[in-house]
C-alpha atoms as a PDB file:
ATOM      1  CA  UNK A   1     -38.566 -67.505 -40.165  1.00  0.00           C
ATOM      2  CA  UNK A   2     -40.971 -65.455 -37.758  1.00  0.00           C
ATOM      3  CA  UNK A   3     -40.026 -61.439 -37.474  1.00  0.00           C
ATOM      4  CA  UNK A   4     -41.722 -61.436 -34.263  1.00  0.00           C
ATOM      5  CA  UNK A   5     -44.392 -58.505 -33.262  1.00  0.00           C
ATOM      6  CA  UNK A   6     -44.029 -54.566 -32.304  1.00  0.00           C
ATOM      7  CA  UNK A   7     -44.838 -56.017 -28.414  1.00  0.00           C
ATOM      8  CA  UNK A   8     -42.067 -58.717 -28.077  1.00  0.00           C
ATOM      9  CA  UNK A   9     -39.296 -56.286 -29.736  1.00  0.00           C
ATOM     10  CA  UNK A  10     -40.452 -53.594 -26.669  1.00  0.00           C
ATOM     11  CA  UNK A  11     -38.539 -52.712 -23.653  1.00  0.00           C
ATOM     12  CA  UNK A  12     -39.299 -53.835 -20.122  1.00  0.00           C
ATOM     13  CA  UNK A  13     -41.716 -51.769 -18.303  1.00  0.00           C
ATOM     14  CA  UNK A  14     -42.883 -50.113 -21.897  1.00  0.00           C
ATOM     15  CA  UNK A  15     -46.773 -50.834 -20.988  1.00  0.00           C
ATOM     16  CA  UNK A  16     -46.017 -49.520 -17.626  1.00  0.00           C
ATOM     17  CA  UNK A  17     -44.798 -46.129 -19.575  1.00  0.00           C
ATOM     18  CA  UNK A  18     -41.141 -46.509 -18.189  1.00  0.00           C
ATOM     19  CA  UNK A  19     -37.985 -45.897 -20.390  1.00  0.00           C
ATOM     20  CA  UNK A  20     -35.838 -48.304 -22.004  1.00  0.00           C
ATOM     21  CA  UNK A  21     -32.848 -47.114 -20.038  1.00  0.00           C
ATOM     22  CA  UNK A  22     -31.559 -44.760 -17.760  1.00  0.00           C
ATOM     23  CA  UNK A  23     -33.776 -43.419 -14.161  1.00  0.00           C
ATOM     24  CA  UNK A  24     -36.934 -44.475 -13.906  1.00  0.00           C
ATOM     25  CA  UNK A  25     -35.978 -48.015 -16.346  1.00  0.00           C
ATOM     26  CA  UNK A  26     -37.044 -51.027 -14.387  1.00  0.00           C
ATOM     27  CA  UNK A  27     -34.326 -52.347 -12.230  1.00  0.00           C
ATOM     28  CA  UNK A  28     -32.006 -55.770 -13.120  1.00  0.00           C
ATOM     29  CA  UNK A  29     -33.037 -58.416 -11.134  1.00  0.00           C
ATOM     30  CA  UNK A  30     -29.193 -58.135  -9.849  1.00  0.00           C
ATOM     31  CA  UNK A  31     -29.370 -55.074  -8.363  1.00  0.00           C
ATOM     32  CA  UNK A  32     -33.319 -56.148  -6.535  1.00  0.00           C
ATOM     33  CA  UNK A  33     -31.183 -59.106  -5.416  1.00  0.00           C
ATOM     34  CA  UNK A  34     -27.812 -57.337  -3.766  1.00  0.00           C
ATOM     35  CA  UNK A  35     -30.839 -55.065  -2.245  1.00  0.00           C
ATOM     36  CA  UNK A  36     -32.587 -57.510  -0.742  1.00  0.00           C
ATOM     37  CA  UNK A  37     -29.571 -59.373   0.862  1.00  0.00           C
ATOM     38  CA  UNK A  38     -28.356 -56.052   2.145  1.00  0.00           C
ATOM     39  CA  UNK A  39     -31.595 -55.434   3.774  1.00  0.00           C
ATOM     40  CA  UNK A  40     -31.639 -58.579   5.068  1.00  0.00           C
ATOM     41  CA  UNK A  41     -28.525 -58.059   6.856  1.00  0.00           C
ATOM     42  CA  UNK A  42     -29.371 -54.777   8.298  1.00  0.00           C
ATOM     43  CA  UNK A  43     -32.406 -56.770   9.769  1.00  0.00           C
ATOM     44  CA  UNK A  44     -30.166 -58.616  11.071  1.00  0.00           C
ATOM     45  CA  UNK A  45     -28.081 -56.394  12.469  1.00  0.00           C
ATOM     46  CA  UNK A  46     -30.994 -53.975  14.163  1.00  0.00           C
ATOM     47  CA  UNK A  47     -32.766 -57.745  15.093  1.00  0.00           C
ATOM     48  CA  UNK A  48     -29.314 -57.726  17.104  1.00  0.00           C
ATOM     49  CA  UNK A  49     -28.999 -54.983  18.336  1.00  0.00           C
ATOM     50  CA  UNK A  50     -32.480 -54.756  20.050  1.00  0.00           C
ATOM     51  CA  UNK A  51     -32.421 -58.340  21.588  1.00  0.00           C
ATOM     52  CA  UNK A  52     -29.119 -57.313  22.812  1.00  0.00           C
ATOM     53  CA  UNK A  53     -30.185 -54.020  24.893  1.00  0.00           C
ATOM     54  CA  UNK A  54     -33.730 -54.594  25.403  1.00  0.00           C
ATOM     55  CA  UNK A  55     -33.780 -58.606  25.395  1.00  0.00           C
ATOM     56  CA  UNK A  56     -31.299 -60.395  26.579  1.00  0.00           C
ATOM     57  CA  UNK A  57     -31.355 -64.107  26.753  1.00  0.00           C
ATOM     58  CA  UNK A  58     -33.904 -65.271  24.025  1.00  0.00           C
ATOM     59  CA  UNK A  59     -34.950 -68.556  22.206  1.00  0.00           C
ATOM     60  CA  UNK A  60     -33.797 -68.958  18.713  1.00  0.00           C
ATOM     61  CA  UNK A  61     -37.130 -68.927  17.569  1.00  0.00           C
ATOM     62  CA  UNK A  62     -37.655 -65.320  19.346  1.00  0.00           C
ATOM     63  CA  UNK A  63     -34.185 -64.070  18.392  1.00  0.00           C
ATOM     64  CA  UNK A  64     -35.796 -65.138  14.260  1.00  0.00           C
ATOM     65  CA  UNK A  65     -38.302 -63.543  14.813  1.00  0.00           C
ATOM     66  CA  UNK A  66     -37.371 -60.215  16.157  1.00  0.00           C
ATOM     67  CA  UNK A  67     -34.973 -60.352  13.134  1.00  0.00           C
ATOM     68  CA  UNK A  68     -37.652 -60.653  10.681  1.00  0.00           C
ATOM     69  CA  UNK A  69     -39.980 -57.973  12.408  1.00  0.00           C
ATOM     70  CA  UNK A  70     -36.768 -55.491  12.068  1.00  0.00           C
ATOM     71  CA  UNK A  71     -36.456 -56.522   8.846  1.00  0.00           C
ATOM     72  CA  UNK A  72     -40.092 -55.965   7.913  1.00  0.00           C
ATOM     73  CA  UNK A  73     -40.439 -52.724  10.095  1.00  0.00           C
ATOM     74  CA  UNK A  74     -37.312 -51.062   8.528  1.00  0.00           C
ATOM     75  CA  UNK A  75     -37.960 -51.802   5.053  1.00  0.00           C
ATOM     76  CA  UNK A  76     -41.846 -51.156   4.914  1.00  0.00           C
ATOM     77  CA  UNK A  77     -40.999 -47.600   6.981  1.00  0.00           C
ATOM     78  CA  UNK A  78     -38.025 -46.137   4.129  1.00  0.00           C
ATOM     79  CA  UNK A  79     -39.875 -47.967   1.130  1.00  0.00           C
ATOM     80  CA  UNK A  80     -43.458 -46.192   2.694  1.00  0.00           C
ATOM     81  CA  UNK A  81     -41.472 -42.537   3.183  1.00  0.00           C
ATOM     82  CA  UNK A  82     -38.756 -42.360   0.964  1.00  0.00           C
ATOM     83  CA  UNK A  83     -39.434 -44.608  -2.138  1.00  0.00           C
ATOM     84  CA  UNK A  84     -36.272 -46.595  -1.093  1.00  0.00           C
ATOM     85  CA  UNK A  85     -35.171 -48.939   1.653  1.00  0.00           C
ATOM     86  CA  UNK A  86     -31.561 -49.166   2.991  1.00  0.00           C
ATOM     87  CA  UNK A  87     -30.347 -51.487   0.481  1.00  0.00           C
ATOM     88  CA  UNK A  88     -32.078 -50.022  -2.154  1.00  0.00           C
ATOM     89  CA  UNK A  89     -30.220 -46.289  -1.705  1.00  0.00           C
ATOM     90  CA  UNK A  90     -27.190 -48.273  -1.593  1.00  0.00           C
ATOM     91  CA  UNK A  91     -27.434 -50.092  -4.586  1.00  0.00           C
ATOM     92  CA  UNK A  92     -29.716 -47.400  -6.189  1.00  0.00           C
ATOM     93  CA  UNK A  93     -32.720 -48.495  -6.831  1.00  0.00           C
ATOM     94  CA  UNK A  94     -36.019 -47.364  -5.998  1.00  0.00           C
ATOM     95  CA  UNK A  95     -39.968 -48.439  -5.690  1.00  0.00           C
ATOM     96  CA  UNK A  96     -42.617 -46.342  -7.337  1.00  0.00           C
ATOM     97  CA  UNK A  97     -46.422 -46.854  -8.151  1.00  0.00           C
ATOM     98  CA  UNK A  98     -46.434 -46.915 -12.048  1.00  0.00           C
ATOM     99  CA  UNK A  99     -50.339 -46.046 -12.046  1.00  0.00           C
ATOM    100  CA  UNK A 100     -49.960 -43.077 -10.238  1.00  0.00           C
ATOM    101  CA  UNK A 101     -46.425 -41.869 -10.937  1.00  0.00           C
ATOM    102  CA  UNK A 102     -45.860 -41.624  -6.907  1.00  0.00           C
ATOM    103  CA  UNK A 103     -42.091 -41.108  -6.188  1.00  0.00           C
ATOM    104  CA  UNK A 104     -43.050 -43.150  -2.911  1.00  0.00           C
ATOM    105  CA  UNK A 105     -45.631 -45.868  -2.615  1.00  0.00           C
ATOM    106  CA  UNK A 106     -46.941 -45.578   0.589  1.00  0.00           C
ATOM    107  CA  UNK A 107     -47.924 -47.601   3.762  1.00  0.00           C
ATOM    108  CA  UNK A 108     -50.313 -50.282   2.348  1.00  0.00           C
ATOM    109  CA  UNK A 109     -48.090 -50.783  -0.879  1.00  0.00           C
ATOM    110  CA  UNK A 110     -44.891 -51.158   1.311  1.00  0.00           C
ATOM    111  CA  UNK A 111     -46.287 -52.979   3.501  1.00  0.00           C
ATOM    112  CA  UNK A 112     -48.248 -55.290   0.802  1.00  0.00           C
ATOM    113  CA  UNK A 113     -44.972 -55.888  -1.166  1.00  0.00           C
ATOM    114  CA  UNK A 114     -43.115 -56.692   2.063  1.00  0.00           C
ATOM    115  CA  UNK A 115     -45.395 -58.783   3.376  1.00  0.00           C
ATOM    116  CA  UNK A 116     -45.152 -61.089  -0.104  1.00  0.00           C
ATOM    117  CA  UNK A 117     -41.182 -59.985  -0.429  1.00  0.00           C
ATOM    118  CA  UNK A 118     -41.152 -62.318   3.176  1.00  0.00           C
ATOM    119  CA  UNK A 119     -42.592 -65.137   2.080  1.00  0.00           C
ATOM    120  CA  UNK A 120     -39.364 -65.170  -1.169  1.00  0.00           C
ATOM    121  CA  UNK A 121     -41.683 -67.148  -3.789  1.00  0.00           C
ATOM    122  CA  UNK A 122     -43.855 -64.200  -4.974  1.00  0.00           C
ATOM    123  CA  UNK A 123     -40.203 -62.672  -5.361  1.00  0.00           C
ATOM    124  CA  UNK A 124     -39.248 -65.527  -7.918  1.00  0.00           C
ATOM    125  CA  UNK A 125     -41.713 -64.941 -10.136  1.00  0.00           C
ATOM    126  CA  UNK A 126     -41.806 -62.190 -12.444  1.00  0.00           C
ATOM    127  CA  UNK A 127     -44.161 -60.696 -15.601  1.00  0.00           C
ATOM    128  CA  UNK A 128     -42.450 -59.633 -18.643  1.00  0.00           C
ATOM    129  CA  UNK A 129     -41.828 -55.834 -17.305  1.00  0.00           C
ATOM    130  CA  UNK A 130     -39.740 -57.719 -14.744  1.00  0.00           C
ATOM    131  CA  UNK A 131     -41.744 -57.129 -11.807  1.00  0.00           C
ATOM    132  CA  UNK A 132     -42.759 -60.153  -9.074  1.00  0.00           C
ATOM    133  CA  UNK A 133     -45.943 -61.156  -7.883  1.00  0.00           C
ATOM    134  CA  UNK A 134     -45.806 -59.024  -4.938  1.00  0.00           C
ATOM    135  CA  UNK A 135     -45.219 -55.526  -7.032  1.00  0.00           C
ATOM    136  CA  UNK A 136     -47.847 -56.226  -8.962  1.00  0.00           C
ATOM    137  CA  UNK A 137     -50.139 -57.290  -5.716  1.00  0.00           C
ATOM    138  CA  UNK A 138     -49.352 -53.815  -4.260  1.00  0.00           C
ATOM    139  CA  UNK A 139     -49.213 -51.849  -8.081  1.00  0.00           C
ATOM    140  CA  UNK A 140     -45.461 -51.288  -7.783  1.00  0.00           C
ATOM    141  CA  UNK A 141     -42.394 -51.510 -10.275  1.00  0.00           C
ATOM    142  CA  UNK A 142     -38.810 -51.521  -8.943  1.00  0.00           C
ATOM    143  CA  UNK A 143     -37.012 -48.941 -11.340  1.00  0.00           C
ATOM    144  CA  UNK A 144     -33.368 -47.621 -11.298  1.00  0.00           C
ATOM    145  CA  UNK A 145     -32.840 -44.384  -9.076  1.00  0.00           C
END
């Protein structure tokens, strides 16, 4: 019977020098989910809104894609200023650079991540600290609030 080594008995986000638990810990994949979905919906909502007063009758197509640029424009703008989009206050959660112990990661790293984040795949597969393709594209962890 194998005891297994010091590195597969650590904690997620141990070599990105997060705790085990508690604020700052990396997120559940549950809780990036139920943040993603709710920013997806206030996309949708703002995508809405603005074809309604400013648009009127659009294609489907157009009506998508002012959905997705809300979407995009909304979460890259809180995630750049705050640390946090909508969702992720909500469900408290928050994005942070690990390598330089930011509280908020920025323009390029939001907008890196959310760029990925769109395309869902990069999303779906995760390292061992639990963090997708596109945090560690843009050098960010998702940890608890």
């Amino acid at each position: 019977m194998r005891s297994g080594t010091a590195e597969e008995h650590q904690h997620r986000g141990a070599d990105l020098g997060l705790p085990a638990s508690g604020p700052g810990s990396v997120a559940s994949v549950r809780s990036r989910v139920v943040a993603f979905v709710l920013d997806v919906l206030s996309g949708i909502a703002l995508g809405g809104g603005i074809v309604a007063v400013f648009l009127g009758d659009v294609t489907e197509l157009e009506r998508g894609l002012v959905h997705n640029a809300a979407f995009a424009t909304q979460v890259v703008v809180l995630q750049a200023l705050t640390g946090q989009s909508l969702g992720m206050r909500l469900v408290g959660i928050r994005v942070l650079r690990p390598a330089s112990r930011d509280d908020v990661p920025g323009l390029l790293p939001a907008a890196v991540r959310t760029a990925l984040l769109m395309l869902l795949v990069p999303a779906l597969v995760y390292d061992r600290a639990g963090r997708g393709l596109h945090d560690r594209a843009a050098g960010t962890v998702i940890v608890r609030a």
